[in-house]
PDB file of N, CA and C in Angstrom:
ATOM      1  N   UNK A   1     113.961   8.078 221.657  1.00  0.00           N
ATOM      2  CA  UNK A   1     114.101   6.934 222.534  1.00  0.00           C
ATOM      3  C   UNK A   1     114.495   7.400 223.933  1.00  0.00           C
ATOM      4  N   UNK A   2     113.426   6.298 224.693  1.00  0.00           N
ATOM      5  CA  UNK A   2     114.343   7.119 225.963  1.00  0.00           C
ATOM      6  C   UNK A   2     115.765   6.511 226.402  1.00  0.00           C
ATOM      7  N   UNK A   3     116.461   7.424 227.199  1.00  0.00           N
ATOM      8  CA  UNK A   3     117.918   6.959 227.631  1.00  0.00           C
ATOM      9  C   UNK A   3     117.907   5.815 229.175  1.00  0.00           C
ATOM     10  N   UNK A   4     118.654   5.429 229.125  1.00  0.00           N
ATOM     11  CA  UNK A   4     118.823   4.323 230.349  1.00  0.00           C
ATOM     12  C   UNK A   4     120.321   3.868 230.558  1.00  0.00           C
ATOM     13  N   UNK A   5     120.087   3.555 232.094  1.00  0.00           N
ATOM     14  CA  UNK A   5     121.586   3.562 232.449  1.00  0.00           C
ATOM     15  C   UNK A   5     121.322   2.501 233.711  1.00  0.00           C
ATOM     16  N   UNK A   6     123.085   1.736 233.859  1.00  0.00           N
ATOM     17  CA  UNK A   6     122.426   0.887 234.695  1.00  0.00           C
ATOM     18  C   UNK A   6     123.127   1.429 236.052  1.00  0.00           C
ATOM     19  N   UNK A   7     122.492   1.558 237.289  1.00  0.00           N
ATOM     20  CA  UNK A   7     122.600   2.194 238.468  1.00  0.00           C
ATOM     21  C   UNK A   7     123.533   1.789 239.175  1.00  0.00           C
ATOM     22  N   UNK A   8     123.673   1.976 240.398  1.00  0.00           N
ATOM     23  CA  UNK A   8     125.126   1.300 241.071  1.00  0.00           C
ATOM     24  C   UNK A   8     124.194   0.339 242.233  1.00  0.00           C
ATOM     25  N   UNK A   9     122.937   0.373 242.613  1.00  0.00           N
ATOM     26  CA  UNK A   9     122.535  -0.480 243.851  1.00  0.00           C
ATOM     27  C   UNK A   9     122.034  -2.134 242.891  1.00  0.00           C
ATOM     28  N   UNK A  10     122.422  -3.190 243.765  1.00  0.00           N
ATOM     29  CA  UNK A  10     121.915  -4.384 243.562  1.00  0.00           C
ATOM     30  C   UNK A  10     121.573  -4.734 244.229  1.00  0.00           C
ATOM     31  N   UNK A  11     120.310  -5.498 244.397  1.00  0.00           N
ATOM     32  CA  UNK A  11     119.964  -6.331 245.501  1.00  0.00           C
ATOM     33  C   UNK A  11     119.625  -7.727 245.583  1.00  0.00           C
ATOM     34  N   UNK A  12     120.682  -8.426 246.930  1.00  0.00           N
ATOM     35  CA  UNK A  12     120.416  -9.678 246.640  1.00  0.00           C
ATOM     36  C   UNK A  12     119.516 -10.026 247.357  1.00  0.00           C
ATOM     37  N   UNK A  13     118.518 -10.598 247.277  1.00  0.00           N
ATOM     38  CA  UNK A  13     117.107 -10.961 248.126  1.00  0.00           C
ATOM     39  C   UNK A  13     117.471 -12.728 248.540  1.00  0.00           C
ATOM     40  N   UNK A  14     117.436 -13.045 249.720  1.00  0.00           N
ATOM     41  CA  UNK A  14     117.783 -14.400 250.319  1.00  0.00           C
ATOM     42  C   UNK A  14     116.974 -14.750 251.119  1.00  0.00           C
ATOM     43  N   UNK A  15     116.891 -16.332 250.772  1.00  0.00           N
ATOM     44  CA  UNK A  15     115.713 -17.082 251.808  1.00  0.00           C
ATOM     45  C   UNK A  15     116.853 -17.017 253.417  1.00  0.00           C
ATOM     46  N   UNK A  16     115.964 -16.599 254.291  1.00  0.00           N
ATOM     47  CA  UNK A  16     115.857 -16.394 255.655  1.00  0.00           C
ATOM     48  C   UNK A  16     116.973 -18.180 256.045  1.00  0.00           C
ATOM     49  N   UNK A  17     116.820 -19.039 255.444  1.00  0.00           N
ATOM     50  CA  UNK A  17     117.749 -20.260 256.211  1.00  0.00           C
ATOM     51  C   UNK A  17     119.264 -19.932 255.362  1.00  0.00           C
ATOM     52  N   UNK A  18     119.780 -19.039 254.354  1.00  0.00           N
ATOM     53  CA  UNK A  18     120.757 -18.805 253.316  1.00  0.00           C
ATOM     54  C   UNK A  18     121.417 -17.221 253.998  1.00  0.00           C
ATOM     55  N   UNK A  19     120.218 -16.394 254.884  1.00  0.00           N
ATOM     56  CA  UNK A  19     121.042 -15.022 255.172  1.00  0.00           C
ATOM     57  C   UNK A  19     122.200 -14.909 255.875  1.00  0.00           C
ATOM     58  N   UNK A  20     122.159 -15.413 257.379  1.00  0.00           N
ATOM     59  CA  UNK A  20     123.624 -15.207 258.043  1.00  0.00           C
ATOM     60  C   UNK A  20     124.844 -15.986 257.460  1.00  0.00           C
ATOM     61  N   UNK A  21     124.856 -16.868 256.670  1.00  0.00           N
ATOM     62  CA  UNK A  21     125.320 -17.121 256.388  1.00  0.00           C
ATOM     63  C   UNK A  21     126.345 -16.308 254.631  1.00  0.00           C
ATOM     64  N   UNK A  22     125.069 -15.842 253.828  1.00  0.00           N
ATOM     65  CA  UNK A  22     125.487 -14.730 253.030  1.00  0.00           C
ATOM     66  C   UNK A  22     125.878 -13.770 253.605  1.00  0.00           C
ATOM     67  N   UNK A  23     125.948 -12.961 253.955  1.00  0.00           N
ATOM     68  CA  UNK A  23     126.203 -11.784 254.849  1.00  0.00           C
ATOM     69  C   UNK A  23     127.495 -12.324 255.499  1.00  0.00           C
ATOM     70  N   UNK A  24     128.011 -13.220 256.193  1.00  0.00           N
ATOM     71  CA  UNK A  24     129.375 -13.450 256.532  1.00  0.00           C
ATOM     72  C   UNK A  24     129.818 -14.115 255.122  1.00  0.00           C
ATOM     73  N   UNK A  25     129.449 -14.454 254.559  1.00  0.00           N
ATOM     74  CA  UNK A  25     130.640 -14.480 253.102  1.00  0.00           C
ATOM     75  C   UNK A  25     131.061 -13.153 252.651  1.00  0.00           C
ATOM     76  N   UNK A  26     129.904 -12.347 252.019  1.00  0.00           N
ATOM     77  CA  UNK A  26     130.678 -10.961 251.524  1.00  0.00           C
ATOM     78  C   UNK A  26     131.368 -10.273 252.566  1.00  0.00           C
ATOM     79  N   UNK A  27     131.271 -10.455 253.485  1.00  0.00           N
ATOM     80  CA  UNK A  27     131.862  -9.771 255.130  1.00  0.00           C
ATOM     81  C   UNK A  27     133.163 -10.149 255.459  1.00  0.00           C
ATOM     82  N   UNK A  28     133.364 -11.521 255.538  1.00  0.00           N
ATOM     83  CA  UNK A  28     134.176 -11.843 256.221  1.00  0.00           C
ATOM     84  C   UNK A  28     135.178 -13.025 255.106  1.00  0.00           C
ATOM     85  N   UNK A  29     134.948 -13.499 254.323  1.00  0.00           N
ATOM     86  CA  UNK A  29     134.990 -14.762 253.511  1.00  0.00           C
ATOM     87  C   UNK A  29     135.922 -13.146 252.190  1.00  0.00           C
ATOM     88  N   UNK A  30     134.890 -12.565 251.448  1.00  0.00           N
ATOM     89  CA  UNK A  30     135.397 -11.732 250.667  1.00  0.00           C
ATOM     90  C   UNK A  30     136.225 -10.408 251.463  1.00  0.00           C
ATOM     91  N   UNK A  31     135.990 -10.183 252.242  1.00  0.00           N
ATOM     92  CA  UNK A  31     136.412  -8.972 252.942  1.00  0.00           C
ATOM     93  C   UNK A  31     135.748  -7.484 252.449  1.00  0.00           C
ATOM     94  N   UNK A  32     134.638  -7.458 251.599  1.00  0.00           N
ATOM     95  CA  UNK A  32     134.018  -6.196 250.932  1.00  0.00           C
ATOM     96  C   UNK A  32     133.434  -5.354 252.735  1.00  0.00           C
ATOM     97  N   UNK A  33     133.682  -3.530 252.236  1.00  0.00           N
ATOM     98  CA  UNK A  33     133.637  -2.907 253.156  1.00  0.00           C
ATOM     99  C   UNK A  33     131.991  -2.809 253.278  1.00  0.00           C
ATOM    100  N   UNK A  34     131.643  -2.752 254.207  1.00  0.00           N
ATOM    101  CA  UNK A  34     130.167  -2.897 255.113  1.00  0.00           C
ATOM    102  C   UNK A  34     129.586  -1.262 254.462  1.00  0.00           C
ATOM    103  N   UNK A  35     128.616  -0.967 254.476  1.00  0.00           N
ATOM    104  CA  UNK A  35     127.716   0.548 254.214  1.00  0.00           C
ATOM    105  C   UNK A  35     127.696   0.565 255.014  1.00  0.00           C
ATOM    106  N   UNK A  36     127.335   2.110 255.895  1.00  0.00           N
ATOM    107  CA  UNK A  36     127.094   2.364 257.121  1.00  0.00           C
ATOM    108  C   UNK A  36     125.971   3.738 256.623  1.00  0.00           C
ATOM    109  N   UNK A  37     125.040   3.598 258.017  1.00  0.00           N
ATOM    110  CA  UNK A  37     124.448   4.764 257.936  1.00  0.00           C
ATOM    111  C   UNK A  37     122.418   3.986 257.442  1.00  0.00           C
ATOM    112  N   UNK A  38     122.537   2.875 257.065  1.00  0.00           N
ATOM    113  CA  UNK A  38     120.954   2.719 256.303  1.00  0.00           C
ATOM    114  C   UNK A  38     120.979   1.086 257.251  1.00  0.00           C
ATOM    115  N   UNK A  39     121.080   1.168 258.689  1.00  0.00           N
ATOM    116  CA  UNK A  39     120.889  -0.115 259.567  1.00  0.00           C
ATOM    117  C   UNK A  39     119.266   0.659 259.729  1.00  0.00           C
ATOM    118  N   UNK A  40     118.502  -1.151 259.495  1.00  0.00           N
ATOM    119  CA  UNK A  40     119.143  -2.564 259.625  1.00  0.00           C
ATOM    120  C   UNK A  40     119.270  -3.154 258.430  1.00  0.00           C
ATOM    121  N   UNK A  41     119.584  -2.042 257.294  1.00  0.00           N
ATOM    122  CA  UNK A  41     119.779  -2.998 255.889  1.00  0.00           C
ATOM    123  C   UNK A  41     121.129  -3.081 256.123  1.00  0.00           C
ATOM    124  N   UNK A  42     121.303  -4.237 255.140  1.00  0.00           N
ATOM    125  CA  UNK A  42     123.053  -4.578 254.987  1.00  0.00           C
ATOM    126  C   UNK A  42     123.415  -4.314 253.782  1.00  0.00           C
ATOM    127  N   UNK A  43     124.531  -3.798 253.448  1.00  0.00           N
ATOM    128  CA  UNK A  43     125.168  -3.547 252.265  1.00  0.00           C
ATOM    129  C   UNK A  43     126.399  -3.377 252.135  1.00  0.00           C
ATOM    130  N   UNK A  44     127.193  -3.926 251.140  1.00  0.00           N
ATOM    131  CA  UNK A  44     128.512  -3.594 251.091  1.00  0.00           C
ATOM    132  C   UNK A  44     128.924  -3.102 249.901  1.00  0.00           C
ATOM    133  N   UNK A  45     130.141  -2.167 250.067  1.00  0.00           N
ATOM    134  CA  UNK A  45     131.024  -1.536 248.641  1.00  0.00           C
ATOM    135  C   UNK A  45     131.417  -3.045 247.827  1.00  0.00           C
ATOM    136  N   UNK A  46     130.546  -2.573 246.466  1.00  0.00           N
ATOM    137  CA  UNK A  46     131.321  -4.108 245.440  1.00  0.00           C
ATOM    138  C   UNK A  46     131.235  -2.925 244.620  1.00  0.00           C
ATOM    139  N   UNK A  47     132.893  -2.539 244.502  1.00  0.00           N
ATOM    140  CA  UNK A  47     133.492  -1.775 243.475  1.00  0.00           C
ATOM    141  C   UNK A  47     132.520  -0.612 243.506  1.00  0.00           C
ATOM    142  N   UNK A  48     132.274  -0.221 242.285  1.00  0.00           N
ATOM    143  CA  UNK A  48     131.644   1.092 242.188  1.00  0.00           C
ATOM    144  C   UNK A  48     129.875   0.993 242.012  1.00  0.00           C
ATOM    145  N   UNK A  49     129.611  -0.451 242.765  1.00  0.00           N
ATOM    146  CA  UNK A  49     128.230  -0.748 242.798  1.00  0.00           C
ATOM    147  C   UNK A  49     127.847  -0.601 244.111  1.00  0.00           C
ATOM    148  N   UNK A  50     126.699  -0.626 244.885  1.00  0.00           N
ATOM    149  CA  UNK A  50     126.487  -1.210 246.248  1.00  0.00           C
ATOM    150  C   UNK A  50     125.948  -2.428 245.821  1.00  0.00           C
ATOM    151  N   UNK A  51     126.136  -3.596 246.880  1.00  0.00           N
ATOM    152  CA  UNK A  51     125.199  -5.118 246.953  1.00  0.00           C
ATOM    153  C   UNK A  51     124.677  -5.157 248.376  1.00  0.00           C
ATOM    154  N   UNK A  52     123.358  -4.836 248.340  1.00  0.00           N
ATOM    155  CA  UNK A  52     122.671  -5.160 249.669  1.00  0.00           C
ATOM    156  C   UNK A  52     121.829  -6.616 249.104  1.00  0.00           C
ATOM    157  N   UNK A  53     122.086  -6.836 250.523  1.00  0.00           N
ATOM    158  CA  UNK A  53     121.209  -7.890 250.670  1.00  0.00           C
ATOM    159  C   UNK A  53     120.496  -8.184 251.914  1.00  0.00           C
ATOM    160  N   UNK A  54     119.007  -8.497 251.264  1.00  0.00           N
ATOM    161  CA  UNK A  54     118.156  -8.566 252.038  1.00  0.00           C
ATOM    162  C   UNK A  54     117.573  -9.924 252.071  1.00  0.00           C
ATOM    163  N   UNK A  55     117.039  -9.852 253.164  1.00  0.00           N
ATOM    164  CA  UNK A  55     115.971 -11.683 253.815  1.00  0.00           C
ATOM    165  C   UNK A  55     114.633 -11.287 253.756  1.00  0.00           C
ATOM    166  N   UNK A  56     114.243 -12.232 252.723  1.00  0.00           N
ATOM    167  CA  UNK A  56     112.972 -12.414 252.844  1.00  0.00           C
ATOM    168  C   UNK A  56     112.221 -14.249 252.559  1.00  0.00           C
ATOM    169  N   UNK A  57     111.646 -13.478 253.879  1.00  0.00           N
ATOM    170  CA  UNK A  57     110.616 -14.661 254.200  1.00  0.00           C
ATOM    171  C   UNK A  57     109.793 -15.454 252.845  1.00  0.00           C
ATOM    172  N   UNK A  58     109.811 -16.792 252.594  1.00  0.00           N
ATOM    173  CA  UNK A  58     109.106 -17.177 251.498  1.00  0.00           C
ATOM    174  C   UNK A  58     109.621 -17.369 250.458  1.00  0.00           C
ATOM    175  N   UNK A  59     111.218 -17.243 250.465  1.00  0.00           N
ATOM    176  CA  UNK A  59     111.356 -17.881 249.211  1.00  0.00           C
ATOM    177  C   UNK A  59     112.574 -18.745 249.271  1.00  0.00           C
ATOM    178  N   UNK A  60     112.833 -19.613 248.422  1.00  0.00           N
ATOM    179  CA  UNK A  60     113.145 -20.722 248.675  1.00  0.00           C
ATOM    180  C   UNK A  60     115.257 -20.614 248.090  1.00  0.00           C
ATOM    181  N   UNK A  61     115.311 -19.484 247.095  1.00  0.00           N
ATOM    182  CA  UNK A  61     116.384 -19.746 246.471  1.00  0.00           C
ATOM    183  C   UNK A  61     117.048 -17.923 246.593  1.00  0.00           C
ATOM    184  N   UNK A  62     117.810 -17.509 246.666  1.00  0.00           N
ATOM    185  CA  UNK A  62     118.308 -16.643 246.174  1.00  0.00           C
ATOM    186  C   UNK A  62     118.321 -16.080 244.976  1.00  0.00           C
ATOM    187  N   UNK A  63     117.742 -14.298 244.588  1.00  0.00           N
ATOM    188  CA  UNK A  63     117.837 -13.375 243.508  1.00  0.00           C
ATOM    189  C   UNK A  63     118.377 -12.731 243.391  1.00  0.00           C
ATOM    190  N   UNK A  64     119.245 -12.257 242.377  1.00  0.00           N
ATOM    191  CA  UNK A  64     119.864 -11.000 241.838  1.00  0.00           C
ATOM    192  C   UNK A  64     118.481  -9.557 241.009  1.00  0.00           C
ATOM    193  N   UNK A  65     118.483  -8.662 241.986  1.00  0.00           N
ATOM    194  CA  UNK A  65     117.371  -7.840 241.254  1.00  0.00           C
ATOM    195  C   UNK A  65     118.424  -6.373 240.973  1.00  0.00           C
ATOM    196  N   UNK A  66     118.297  -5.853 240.690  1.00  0.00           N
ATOM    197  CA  UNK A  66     119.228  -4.733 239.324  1.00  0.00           C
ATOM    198  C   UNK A  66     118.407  -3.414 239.344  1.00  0.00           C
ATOM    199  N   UNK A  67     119.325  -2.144 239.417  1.00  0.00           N
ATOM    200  CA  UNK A  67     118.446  -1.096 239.172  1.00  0.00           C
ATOM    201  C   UNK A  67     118.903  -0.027 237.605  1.00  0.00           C
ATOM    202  N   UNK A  68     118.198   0.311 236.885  1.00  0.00           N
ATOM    203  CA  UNK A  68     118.277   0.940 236.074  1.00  0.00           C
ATOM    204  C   UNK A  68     117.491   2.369 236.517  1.00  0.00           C
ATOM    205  N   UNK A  69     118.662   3.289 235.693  1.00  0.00           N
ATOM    206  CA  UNK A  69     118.124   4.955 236.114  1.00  0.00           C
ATOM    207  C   UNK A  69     117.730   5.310 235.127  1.00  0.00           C
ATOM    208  N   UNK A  70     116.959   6.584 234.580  1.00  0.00           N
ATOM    209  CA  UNK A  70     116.428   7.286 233.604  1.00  0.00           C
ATOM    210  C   UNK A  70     116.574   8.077 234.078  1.00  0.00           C
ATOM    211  N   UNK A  71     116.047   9.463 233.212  1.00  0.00           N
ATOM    212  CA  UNK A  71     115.660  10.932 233.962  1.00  0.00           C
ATOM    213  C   UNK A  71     114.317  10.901 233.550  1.00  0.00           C
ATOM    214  N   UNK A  72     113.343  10.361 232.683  1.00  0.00           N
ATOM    215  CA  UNK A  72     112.221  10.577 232.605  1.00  0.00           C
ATOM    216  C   UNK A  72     111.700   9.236 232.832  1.00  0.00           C
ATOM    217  N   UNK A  73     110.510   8.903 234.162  1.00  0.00           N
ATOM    218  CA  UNK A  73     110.022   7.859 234.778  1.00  0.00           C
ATOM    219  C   UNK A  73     108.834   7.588 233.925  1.00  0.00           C
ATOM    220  N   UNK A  74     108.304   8.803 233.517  1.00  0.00           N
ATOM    221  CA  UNK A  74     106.576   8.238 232.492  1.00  0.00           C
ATOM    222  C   UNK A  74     107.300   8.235 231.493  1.00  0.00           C
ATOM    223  N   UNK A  75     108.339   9.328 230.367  1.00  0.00           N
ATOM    224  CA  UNK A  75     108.812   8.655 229.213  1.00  0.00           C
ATOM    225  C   UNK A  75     109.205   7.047 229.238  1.00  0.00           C
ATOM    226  N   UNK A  76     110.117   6.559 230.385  1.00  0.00           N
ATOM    227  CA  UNK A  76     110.594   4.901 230.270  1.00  0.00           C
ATOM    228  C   UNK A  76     109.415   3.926 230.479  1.00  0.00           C
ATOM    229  N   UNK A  77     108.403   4.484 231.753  1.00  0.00           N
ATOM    230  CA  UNK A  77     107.093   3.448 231.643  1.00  0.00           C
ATOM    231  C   UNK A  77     107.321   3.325 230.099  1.00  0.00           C
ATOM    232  N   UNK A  78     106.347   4.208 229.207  1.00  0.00           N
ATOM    233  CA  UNK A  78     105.811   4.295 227.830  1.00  0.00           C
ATOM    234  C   UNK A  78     106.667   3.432 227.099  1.00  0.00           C
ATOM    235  N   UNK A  79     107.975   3.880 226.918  1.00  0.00           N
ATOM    236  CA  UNK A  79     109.035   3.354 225.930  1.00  0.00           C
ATOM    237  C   UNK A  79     108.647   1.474 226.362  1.00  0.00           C
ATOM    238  N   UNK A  80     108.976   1.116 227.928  1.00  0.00           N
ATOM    239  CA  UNK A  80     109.093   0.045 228.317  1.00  0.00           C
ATOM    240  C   UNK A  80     107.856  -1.059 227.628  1.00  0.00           C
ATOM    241  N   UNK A  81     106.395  -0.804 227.861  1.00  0.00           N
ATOM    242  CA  UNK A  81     105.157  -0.839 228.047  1.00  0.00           C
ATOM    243  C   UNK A  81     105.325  -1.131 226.857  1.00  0.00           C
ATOM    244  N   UNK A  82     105.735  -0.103 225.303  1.00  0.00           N
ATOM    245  CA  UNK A  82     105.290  -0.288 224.169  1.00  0.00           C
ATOM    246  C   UNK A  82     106.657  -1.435 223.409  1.00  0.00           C
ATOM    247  N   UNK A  83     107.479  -1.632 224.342  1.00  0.00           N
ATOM    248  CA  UNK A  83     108.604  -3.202 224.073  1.00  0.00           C
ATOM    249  C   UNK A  83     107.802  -4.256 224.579  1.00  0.00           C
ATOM    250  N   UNK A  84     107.012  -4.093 225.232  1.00  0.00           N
ATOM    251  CA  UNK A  84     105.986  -5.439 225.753  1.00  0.00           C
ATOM    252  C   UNK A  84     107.006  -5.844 227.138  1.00  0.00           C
ATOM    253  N   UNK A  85     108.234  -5.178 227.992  1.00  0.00           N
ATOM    254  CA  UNK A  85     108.231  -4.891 229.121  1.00  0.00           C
ATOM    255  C   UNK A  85     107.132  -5.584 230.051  1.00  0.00           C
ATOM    256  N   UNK A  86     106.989  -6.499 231.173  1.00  0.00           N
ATOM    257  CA  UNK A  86     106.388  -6.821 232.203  1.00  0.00           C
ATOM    258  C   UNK A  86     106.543  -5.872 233.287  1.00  0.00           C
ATOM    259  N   UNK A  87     105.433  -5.054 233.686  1.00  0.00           N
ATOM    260  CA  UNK A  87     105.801  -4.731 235.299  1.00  0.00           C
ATOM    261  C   UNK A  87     105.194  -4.994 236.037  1.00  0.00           C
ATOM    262  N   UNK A  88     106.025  -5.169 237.222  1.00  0.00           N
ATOM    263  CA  UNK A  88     105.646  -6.344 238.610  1.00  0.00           C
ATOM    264  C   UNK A  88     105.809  -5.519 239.689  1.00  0.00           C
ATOM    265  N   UNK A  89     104.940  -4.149 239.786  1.00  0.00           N
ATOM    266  CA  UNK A  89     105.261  -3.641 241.230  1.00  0.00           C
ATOM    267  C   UNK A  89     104.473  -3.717 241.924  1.00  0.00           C
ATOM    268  N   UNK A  90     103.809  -4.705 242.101  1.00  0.00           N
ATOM    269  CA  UNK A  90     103.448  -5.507 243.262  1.00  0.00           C
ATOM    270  C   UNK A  90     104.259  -6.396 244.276  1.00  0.00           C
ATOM    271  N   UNK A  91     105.673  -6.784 243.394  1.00  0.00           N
ATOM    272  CA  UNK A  91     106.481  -7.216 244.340  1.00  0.00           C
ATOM    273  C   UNK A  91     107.252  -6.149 245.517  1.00  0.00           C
ATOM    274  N   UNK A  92     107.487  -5.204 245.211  1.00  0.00           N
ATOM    275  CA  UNK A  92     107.329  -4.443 246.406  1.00  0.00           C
ATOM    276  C   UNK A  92     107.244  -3.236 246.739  1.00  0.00           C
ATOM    277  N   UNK A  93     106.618  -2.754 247.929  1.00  0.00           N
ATOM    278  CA  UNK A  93     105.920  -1.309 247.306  1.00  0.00           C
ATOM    279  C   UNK A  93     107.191  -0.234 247.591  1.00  0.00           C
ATOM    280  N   UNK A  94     107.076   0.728 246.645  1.00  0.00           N
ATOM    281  CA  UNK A  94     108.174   1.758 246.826  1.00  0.00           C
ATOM    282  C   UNK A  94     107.726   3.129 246.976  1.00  0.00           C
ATOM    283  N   UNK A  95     106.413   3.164 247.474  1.00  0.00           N
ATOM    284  CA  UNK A  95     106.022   4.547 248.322  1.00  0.00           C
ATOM    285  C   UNK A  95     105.498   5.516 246.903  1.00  0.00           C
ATOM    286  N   UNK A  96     104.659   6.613 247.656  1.00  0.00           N
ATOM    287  CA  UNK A  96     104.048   7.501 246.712  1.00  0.00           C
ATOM    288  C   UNK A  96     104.581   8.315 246.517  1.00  0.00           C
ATOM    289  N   UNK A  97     105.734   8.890 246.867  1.00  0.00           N
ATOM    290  CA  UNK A  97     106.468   9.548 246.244  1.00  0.00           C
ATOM    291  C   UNK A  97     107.587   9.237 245.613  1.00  0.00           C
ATOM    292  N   UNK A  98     108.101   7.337 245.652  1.00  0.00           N
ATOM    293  CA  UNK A  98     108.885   7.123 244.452  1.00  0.00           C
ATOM    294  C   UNK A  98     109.061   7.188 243.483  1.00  0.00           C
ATOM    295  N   UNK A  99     109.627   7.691 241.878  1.00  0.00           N
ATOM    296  CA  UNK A  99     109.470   8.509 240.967  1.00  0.00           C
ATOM    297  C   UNK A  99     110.234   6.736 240.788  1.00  0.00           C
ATOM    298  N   UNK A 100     109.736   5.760 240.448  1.00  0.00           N
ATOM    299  CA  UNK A 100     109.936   4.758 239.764  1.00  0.00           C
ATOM    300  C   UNK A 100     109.381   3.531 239.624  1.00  0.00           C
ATOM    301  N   UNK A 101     109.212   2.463 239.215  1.00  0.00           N
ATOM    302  CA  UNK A 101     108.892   0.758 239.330  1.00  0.00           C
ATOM    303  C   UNK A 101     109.177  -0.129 238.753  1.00  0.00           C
ATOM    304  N   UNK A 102     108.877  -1.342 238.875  1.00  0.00           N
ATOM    305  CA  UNK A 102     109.454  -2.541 239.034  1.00  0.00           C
ATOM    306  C   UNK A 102     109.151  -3.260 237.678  1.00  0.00           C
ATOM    307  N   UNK A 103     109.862  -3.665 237.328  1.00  0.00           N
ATOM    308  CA  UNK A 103     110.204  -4.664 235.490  1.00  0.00           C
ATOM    309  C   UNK A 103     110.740  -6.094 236.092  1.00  0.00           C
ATOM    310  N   UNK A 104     110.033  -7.091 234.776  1.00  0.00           N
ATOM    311  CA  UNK A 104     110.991  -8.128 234.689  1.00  0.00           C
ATOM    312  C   UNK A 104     111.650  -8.724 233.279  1.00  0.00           C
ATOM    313  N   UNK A 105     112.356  -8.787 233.242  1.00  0.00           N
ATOM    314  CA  UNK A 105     113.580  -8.758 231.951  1.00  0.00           C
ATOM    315  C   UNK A 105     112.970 -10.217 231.621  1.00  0.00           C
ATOM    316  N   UNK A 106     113.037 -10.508 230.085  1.00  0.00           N
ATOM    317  CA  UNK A 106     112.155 -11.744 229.618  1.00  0.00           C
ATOM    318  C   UNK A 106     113.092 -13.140 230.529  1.00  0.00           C
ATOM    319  N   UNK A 107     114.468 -12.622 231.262  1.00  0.00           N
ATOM    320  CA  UNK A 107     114.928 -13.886 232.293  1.00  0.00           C
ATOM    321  C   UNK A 107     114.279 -14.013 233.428  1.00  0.00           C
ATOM    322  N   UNK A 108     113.530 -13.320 233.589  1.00  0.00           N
ATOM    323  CA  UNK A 108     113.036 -13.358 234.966  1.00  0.00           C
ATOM    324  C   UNK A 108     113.585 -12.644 236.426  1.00  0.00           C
ATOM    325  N   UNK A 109     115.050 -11.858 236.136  1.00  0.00           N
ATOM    326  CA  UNK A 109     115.456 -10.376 236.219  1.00  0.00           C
ATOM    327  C   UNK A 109     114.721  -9.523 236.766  1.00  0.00           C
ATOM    328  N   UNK A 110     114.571  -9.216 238.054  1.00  0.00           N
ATOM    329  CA  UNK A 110     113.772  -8.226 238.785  1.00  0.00           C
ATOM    330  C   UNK A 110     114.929  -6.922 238.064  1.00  0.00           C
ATOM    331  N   UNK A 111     114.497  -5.488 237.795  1.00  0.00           N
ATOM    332  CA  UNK A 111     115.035  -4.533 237.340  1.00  0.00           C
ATOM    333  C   UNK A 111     113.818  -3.332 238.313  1.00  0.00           C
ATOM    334  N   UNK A 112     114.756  -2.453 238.902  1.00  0.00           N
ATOM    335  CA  UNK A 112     113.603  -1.087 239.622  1.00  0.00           C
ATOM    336  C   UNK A 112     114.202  -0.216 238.532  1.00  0.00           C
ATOM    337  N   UNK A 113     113.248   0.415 237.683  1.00  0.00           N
ATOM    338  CA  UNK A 113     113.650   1.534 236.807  1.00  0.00           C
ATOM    339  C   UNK A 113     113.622   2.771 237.854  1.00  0.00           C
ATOM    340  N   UNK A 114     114.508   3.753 238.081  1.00  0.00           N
ATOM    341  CA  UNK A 114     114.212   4.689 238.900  1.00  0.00           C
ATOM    342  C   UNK A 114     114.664   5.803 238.518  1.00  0.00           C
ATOM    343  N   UNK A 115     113.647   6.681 238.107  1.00  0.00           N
ATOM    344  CA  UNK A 115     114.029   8.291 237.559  1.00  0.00           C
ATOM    345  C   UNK A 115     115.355   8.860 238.681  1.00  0.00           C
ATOM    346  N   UNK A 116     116.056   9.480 238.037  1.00  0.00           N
ATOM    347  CA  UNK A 116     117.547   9.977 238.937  1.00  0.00           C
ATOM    348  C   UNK A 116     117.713  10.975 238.189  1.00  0.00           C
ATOM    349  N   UNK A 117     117.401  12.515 238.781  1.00  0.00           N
ATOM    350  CA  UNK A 117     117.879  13.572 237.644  1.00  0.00           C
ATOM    351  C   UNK A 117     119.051  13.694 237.800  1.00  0.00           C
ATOM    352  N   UNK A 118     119.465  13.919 237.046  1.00  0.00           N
ATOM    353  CA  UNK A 118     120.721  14.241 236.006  1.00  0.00           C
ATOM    354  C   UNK A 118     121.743  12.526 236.142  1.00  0.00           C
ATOM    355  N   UNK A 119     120.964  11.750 236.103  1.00  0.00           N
ATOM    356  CA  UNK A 119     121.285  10.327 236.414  1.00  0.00           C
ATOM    357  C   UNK A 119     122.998  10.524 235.019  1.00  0.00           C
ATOM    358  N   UNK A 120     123.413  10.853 234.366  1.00  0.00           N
ATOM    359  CA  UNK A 120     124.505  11.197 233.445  1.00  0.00           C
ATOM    360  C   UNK A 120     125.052  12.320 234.401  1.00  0.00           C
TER     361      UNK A 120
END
């Protein structure tokens, strides 16, 4: 079986009329410390996770999407694929040299599986 682990990045994806307003809650409302260094994304320390959150155009409600690590990216496709696993990486592209892609959990749960060696 393959192994899996769940990662430390989350991302909250927000309709464009919901962002400045998210972004000064975890900011200023919670007081969580800001990431620095990956502007113009936003992200803040939530505990031993990151929560970025991003605006995007077109959608109407706010998502929680989740990353899970492996060390083997074609072993977890396979494993995933043969659970009957959905993947949706068409929702967004993560480049040709990303060693991962995009699942949706039977809730409807965006999940980026992303190979991480020695992810343990």
């Amino acid at each position: 079986m393959t192994d899996f682990a769940g990662g430390r990045n989350i991302a909250m994806k927000v309709p464009p009329h919901q962002y400045e307003e998210t972004v000064r809650f975890y900011r200023d409302v919670i007081g969580l410390a800001r990431i620095t260094g990956h502007e113009p994304a936003i992200g803040f320390h939530f505990g031993a996770n990151q929560l970025w959150i991003d605006k995007v155009p077109g959608m109407s409600q706010a998502e929680i999407w989740l990353e899970i690590v492996t060390e083997d990216k074609d072993s977890a496709a396979a494993h995933l694929e043969k659970a009957g696993a959905v993947r949706c990486d068409e929702i967004e592209p993560l480049g040709p040299e990303f060693r991962g892609f995009w699942i949706s959990s039977p809730a409807s749960i965006v999940h980026l599986v992303d190979e991480k060696a020695g992810a343990w």
